[in-house]
Protein backbone atom coordinates (compact mmCIF):
# COMPACT_ATOMS: atom_id res chain seq x y z
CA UNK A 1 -74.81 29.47 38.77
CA UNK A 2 -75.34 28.34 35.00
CA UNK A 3 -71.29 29.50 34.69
CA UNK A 4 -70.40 26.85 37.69
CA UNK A 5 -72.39 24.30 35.53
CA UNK A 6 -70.37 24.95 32.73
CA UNK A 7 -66.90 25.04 34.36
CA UNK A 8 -67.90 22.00 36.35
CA UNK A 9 -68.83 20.27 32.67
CA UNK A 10 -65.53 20.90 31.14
CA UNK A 11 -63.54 19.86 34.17
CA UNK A 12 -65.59 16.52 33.51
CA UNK A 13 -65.43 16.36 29.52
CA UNK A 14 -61.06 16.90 30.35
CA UNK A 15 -61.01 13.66 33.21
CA UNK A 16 -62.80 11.84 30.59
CA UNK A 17 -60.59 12.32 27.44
CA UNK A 18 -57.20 11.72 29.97
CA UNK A 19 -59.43 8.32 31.11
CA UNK A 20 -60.11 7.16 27.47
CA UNK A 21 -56.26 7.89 27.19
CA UNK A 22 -54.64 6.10 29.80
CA UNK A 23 -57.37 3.61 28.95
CA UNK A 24 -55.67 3.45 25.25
CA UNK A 25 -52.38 3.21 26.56
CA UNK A 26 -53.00 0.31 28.49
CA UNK A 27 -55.04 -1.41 26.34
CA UNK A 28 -51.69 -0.68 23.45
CA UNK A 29 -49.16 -1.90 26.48
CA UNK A 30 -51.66 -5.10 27.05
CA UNK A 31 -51.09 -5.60 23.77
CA UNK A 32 -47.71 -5.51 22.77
CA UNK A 33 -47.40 -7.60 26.03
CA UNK A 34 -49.54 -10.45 24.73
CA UNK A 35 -47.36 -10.32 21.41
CA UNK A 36 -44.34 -10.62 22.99
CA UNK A 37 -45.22 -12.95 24.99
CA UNK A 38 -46.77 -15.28 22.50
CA UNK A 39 -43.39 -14.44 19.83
CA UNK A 40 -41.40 -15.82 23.24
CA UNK A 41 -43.88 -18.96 23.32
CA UNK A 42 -43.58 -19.78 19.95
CA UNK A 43 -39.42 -19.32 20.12
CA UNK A 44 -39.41 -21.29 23.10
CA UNK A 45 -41.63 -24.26 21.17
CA UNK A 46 -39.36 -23.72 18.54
CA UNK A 47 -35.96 -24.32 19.93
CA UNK A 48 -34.95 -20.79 19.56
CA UNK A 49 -33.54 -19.14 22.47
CA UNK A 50 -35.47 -15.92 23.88
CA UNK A 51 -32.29 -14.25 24.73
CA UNK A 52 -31.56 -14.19 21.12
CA UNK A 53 -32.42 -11.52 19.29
CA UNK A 54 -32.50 -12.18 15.42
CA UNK A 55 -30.81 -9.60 13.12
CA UNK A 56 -32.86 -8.01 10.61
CA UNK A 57 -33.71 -9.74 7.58
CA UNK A 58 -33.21 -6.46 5.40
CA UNK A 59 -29.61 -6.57 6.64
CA UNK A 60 -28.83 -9.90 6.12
CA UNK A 61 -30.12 -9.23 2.22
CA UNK A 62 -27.82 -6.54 1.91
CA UNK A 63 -24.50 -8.54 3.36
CA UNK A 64 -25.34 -10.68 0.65
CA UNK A 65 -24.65 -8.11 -2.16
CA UNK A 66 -21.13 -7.18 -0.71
CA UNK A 67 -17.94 -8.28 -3.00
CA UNK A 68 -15.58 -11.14 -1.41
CA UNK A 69 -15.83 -13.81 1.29
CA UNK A 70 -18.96 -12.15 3.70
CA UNK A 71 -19.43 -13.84 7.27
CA UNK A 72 -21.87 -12.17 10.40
CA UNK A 73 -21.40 -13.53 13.85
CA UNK A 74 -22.94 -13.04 17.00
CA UNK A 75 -21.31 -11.84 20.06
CA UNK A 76 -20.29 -15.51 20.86
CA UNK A 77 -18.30 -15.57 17.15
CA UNK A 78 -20.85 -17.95 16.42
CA UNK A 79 -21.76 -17.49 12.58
CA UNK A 80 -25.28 -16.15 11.46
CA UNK A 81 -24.40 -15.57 7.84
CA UNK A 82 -21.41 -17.37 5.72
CA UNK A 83 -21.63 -17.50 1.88
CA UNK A 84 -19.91 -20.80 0.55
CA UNK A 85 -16.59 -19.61 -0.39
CA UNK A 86 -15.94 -19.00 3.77
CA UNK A 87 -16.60 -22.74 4.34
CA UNK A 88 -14.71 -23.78 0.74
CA UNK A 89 -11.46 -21.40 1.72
CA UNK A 90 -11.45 -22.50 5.48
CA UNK A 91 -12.43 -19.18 7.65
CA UNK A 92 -15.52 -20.69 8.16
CA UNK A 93 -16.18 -24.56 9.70
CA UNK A 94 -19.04 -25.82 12.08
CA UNK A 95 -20.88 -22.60 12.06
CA UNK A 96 -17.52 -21.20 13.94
CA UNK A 97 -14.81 -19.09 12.82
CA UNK A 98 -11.80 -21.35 12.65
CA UNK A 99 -8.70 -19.22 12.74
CA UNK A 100 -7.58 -17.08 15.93
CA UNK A 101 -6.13 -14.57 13.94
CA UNK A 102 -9.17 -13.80 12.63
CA UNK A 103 -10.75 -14.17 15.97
CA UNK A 104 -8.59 -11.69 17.67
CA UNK A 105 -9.78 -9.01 15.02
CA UNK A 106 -13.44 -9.59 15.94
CA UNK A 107 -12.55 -9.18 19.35
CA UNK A 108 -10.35 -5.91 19.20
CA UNK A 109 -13.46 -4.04 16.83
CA UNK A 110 -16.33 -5.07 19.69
CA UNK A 111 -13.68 -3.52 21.84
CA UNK A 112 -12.92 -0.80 20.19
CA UNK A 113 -16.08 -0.31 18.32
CA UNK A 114 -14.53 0.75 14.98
CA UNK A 115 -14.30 -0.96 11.93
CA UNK A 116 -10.72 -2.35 10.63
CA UNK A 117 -9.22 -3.49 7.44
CA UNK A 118 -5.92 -5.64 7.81
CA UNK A 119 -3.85 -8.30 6.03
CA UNK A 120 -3.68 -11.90 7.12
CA UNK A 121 -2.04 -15.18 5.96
CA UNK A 122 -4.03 -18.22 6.92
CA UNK A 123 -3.78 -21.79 6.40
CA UNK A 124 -6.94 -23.11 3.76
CA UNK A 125 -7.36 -25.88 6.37
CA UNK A 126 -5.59 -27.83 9.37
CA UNK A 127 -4.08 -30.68 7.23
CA UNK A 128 -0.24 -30.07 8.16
CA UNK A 129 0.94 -29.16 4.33
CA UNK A 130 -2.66 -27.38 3.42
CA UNK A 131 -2.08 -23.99 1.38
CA UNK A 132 -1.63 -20.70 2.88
CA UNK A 133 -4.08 -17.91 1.70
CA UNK A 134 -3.56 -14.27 1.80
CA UNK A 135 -6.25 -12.69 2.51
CA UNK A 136 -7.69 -8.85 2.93
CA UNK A 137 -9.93 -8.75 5.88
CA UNK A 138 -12.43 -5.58 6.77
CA UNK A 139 -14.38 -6.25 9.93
CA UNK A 140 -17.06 -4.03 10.91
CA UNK A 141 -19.77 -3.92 13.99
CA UNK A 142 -23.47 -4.08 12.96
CA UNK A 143 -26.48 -3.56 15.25
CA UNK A 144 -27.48 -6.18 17.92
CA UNK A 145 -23.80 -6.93 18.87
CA UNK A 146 -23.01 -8.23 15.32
CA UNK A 147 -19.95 -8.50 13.25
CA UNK A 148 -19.88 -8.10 9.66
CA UNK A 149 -16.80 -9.65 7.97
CA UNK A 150 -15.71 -9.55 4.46
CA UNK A 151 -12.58 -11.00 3.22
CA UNK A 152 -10.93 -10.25 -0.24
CA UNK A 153 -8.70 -13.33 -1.67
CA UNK A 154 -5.14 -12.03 -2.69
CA UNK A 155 -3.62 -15.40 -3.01
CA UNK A 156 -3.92 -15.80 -6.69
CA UNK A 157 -2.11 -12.10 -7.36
CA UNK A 158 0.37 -13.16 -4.89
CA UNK A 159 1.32 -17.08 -6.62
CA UNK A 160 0.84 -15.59 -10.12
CA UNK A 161 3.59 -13.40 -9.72
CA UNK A 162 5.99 -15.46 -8.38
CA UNK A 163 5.08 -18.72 -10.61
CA UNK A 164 5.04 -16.46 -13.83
CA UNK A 165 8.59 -16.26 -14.61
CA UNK A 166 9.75 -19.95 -13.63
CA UNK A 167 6.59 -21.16 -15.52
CA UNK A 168 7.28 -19.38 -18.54
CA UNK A 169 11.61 -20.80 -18.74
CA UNK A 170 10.20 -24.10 -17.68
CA UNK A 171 7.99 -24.26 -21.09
CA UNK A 172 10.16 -22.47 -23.12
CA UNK A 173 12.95 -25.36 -22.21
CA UNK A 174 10.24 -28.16 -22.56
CA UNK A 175 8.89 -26.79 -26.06
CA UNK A 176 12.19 -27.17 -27.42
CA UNK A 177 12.43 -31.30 -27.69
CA UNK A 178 8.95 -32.22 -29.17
CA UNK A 179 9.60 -29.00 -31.54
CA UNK A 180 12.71 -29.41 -32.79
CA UNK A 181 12.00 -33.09 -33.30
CA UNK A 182 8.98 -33.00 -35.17
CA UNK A 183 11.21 -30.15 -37.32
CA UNK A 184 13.76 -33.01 -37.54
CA UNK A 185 11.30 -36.01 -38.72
CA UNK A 186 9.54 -33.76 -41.00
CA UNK A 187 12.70 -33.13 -42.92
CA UNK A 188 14.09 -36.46 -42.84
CA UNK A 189 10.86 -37.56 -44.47
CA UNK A 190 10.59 -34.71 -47.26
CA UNK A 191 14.29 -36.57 -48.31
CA UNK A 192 13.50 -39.49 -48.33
CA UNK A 193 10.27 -39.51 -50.12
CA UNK A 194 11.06 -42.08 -52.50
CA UNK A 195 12.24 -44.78 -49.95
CA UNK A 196 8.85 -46.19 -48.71
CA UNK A 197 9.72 -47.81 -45.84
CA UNK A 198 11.79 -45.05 -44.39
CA UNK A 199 8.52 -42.91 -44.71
CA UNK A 200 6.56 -45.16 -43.20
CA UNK A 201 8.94 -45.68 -40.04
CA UNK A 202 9.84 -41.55 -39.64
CA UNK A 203 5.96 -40.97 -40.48
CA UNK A 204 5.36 -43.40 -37.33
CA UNK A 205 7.83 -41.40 -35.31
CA UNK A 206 6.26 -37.71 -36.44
CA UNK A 207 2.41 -39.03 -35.49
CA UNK A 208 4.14 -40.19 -32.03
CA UNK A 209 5.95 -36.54 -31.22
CA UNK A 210 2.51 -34.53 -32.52
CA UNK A 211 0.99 -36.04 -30.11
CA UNK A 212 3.49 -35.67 -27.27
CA UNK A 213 3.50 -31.88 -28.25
CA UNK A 214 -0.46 -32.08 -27.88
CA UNK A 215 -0.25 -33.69 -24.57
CA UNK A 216 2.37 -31.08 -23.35
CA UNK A 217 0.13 -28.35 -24.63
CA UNK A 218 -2.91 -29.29 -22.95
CA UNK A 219 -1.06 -29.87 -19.80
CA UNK A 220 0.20 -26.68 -19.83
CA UNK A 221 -3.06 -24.84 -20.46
CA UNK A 222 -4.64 -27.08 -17.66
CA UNK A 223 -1.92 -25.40 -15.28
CA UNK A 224 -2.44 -22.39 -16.38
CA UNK A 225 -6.11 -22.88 -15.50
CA UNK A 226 -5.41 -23.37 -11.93
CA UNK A 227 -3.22 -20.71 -12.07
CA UNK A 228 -6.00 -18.31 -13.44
CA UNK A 229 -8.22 -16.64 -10.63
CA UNK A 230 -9.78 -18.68 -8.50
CA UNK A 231 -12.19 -21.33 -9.41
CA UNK A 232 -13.94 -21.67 -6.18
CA UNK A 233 -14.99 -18.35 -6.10
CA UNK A 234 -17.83 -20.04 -6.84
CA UNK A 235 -17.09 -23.10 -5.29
CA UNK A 236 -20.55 -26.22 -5.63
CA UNK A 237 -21.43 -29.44 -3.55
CA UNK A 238 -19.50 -31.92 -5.72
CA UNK A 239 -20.23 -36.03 -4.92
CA UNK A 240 -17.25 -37.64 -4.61
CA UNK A 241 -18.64 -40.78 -6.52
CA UNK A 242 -19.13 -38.87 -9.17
CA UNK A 243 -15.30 -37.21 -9.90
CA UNK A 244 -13.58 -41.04 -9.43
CA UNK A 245 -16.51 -42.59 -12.15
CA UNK A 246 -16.27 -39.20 -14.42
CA UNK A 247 -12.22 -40.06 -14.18
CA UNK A 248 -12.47 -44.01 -14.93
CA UNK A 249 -14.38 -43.29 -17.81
CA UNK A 250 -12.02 -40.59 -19.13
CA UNK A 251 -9.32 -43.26 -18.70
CA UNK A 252 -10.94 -46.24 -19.98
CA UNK A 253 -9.27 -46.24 -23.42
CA UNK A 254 -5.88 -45.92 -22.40
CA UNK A 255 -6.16 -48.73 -20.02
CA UNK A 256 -7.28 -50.78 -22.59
CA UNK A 257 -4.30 -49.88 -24.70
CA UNK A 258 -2.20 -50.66 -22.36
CA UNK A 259 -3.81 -53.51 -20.94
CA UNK A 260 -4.46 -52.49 -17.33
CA UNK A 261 -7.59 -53.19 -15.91
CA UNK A 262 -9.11 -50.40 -14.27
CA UNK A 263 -10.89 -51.06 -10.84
CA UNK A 264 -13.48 -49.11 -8.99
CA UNK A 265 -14.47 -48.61 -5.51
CA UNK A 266 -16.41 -51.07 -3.96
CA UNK A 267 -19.25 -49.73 -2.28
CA UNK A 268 -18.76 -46.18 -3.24
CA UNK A 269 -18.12 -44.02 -0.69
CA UNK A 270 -21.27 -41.04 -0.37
CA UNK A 271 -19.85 -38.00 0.38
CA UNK A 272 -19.01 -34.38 -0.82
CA UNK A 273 -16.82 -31.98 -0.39
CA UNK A 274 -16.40 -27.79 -1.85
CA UNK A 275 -15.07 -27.38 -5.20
CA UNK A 276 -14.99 -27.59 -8.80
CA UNK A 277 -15.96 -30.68 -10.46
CA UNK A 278 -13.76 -30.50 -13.11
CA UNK A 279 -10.93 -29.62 -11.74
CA UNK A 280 -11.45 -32.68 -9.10
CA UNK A 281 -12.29 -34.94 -12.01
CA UNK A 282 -8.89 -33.66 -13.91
CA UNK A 283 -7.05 -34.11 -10.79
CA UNK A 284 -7.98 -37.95 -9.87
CA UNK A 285 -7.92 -38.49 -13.40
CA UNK A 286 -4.18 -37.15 -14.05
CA UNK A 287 -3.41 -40.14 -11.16
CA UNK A 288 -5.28 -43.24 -13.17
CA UNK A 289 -3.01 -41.75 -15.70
CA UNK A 290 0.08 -41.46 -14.23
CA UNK A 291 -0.84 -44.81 -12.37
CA UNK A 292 -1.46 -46.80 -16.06
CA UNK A 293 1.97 -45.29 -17.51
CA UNK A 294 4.10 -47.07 -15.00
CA UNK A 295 2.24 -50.47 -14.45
CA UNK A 296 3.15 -53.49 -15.93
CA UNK A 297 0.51 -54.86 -18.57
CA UNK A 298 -2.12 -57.07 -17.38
CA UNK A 299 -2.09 -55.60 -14.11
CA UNK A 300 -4.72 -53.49 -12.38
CA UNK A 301 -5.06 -50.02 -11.19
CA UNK A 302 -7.54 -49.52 -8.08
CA UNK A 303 -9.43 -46.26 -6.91
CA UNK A 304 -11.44 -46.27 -3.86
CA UNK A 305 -12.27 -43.25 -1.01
CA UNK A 306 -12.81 -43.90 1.88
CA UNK A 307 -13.35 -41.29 5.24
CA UNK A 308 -11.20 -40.32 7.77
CA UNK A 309 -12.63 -38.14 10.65
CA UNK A 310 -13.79 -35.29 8.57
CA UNK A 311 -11.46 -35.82 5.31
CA UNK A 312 -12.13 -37.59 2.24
CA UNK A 313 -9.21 -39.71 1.36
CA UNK A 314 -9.14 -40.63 -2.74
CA UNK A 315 -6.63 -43.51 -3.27
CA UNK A 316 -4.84 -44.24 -6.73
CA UNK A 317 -3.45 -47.93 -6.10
CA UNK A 318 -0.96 -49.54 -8.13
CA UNK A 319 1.48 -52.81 -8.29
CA UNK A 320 3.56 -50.60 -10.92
CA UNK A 321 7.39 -49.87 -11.22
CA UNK A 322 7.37 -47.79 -8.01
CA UNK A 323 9.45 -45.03 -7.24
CA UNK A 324 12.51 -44.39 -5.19
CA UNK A 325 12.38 -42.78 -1.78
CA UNK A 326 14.71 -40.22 -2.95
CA UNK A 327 12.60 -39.54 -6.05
CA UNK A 328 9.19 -39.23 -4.19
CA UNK A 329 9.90 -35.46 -2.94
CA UNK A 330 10.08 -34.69 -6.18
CA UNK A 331 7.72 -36.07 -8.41
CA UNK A 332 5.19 -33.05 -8.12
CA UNK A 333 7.44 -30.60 -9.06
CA UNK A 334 6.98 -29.15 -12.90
CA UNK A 335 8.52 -31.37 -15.21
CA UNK A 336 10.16 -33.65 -12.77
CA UNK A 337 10.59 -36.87 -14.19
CA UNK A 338 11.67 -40.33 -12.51
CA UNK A 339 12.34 -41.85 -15.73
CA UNK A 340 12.88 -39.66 -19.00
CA UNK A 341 13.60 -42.81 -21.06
CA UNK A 342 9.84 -44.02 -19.69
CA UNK A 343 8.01 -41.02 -20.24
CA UNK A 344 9.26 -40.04 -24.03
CA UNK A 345 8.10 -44.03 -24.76
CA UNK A 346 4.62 -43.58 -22.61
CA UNK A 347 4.54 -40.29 -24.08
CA UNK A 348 4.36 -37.98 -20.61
CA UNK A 349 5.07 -34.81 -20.03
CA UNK A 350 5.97 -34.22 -16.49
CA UNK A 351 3.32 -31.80 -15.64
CA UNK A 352 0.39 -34.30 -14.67
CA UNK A 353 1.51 -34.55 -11.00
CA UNK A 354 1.93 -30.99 -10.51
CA UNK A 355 -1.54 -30.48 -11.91
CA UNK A 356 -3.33 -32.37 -8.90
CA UNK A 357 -0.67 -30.75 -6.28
CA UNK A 358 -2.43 -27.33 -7.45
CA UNK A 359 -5.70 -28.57 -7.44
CA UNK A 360 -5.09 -30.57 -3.98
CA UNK A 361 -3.66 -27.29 -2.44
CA UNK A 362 -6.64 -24.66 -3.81
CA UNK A 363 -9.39 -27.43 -2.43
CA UNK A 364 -7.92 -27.14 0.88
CA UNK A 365 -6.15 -30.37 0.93
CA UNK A 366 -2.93 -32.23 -0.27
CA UNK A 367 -1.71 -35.19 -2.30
CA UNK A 368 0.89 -37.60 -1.12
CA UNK A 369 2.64 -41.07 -2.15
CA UNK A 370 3.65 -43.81 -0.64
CA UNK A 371 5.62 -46.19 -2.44
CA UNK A 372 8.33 -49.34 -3.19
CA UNK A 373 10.11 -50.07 -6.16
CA UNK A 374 8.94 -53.31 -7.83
CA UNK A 375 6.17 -53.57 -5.61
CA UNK A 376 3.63 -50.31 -6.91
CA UNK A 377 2.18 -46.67 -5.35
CA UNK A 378 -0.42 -45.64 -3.73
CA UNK A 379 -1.26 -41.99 -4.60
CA UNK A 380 -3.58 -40.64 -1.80
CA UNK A 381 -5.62 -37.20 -2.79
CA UNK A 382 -6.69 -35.92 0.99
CA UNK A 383 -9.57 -33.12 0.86
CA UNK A 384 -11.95 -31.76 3.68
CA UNK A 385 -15.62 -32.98 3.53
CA UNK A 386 -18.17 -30.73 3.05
CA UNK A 387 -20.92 -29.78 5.67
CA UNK A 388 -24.62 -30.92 4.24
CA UNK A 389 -27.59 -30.22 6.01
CA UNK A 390 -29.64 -32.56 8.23
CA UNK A 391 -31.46 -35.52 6.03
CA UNK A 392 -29.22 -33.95 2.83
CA UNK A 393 -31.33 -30.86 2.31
CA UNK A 394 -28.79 -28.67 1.09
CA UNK A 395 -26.96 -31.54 -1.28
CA UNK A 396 -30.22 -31.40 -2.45
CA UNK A 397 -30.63 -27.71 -3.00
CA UNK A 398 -27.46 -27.58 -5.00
CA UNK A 399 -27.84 -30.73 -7.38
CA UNK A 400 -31.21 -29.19 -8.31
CA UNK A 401 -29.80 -25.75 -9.40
């Protein structure tokens, strides 16, 4: 009898430890219940949508240490991730992907399930005469129906060597003049060092072609900037206001030489778009230039910006000599000049056109003229805005670093 006890007691002590368990497992199920249901409550009062599920934050850290352009979208292509250089170089606009090239990748890896690395030529923007990038595109599936894509920028390799070879017979040729003349005064002055006045005149001449020759040389180091690898690799949040005053102030002195009055706009136009300051500031600067060269003294030059749809538009206005309809396909090429007589007396070297053409075309936007003899130009640099956040927060974020 005191064995039937016994077995009777362990068949008891064995329900009860399977009870507590199933108990346990409920009370864990219960649980993770409640959570989930309270994380759905707190998406829904958030705006975020329950079906979505967010992608790990460890993952999105590491995307951010990869090399090139790095974008993650969601099954939609809608983007997740996107450093800046995807919005500044155009793969990347409204939180979208914006080329179908690159589309149709993204679609054939979720169908295939593989990554794939191809080559691709893409416009930087939809403006009709935008630059063309070549580009080196891996695209690879991540968990949670992700994409990762990183794109590697070829297009400087490509331009440099193609542009090398013209660039370098182009200066050679344009060397020559202020070289050999400043050869040519110099000697003329060394035999005539006892006539005063002939001194004083060729002396006059020399300090005239030195500084030609300096011009030229900076020029051509500024396009050899822009031919250098790519400055918006890094590209910041620049304020439009602040590249036309930075470039009225650089050209305040000549003006004044030359008696132009130099005009601002009138409200200023807030806005940003991806770049490099400088660059920007050299560009609309090289047009007040080019703009105070070929006015008329004690005229005006005018630069105002104004919006149109999602493009900035920066206008150089001037009632200048104009230039010929034949001439104006022309005038950004190297060393194109409308007038040679005109720019050995204003002292220009042919360059400072071609200088904002290359700094148009790597911002993702172009530079075009319209103009009349007699009756002036209007010089019109057309770039794509920038997206800011809501209220300004990321302008904010970036003038504060």
């Amino acid at each position: 009898r005191g064995k039937q006890i016994d077995t009777v007691m362990s068949v008891l002590d064995a329900i009860t430890l399977i009870v507590v368990a199933l108990l346990g497992v409920l009370v864990g199920a219960v649980g993770v219940g409640a959570f989930r249901l309270s994380q759905r409550q707190q998406d829904v009062e958030n705006g975020v949508d329950p079906q979505y599920t967010q992608p790990p934050v460890d993952l999105l850290a590491m995307t951010s240490a990869l090399p090139g352009i790095v974008i993650v979208v969601d099954a939609d292509n809608k983007i997740v991730r996107a450093d800046a250089k995807a919005y500044a170089k155009g793969l990347a606009r409204h939180q979208e992907l914006t080329h179908p090239a690159l589309i149709e990748v993204a679609a054939r890896v979720r169908a295939e399930g593989v990554p794939l690395t191809t080559e691709m030529t893409l416009p930087r923007s939809d403006l009709p005469e935008a630059a063309e990038l070549f580009f080196r595109v891996r695209v690879a599936p991540l968990p949670g129906d992700l994409l990762l894509i990183v794109a590697e920028d070829l297009t400087i390799q490509r331009r440099n060597e193609a542009a090398r070879r013209d660039f370098t017979a182009n200066v050679s040729h344009e060397l020559k003049t202020p070289v050999g003349a400043v050869r040519l005064l110099a000697e003329t002055i060394a035999e005539n060092s006892d006539d005063s006045e002939a001194v004083a005149y060729f002396a006059s001449r020399l300090s005239k072609e030195s500084e030609r020759l300096s011009t030229l040389v900076q020029d051509i180091i500024d396009l050899s900037r822009l031919q250098s690898p790519d400055a918006l690799d890094s590209p910041d949040l620049v304020s439009v206001k602040q590249v036309i005053s930075e470039a009225l102030h650089q050209e305040e002195f000549p003006a004044e030489q030359a008696r132009i009055e130099l005009r601002g706009p009138d409200p200023a136009l807030e806005a940003y778009v991806w770049g490099d300051k400088d660059m920007l500031v050299m560009a609309v600067r090289n047009l007040v230039d080019n703009a105070v060269r070929y006015s008329h003294p004690d005229s005006w030059v005018r630069v105002d910006a104004v919006r149109n749809q999602e493009r900035i538009c920066i206008r150089v206005i001037d009632t200048g000599i104009g230039i010929s309809s034949e001439h104006q396909q022309r005038i950004f090429e190297r060393f194109f000049r409308v007038d040679t007589a005109r720019s050995r007396e204003t002292g220009g070297t042919g360059l400072g056109l071609s200088i904002v053409k290359h700094v148009a075309s790597d911002h993702g936007g172009t530079v075009t003229v319209a103009s009349l003899p007699g009756r002036g130009s209007t010089f019109t640099l057309v770039l794509p805005e920038a997206e800011i956040g809501e209220n300004g927060d990321e302008r904010k974020d970036k003038d504060a670093r």
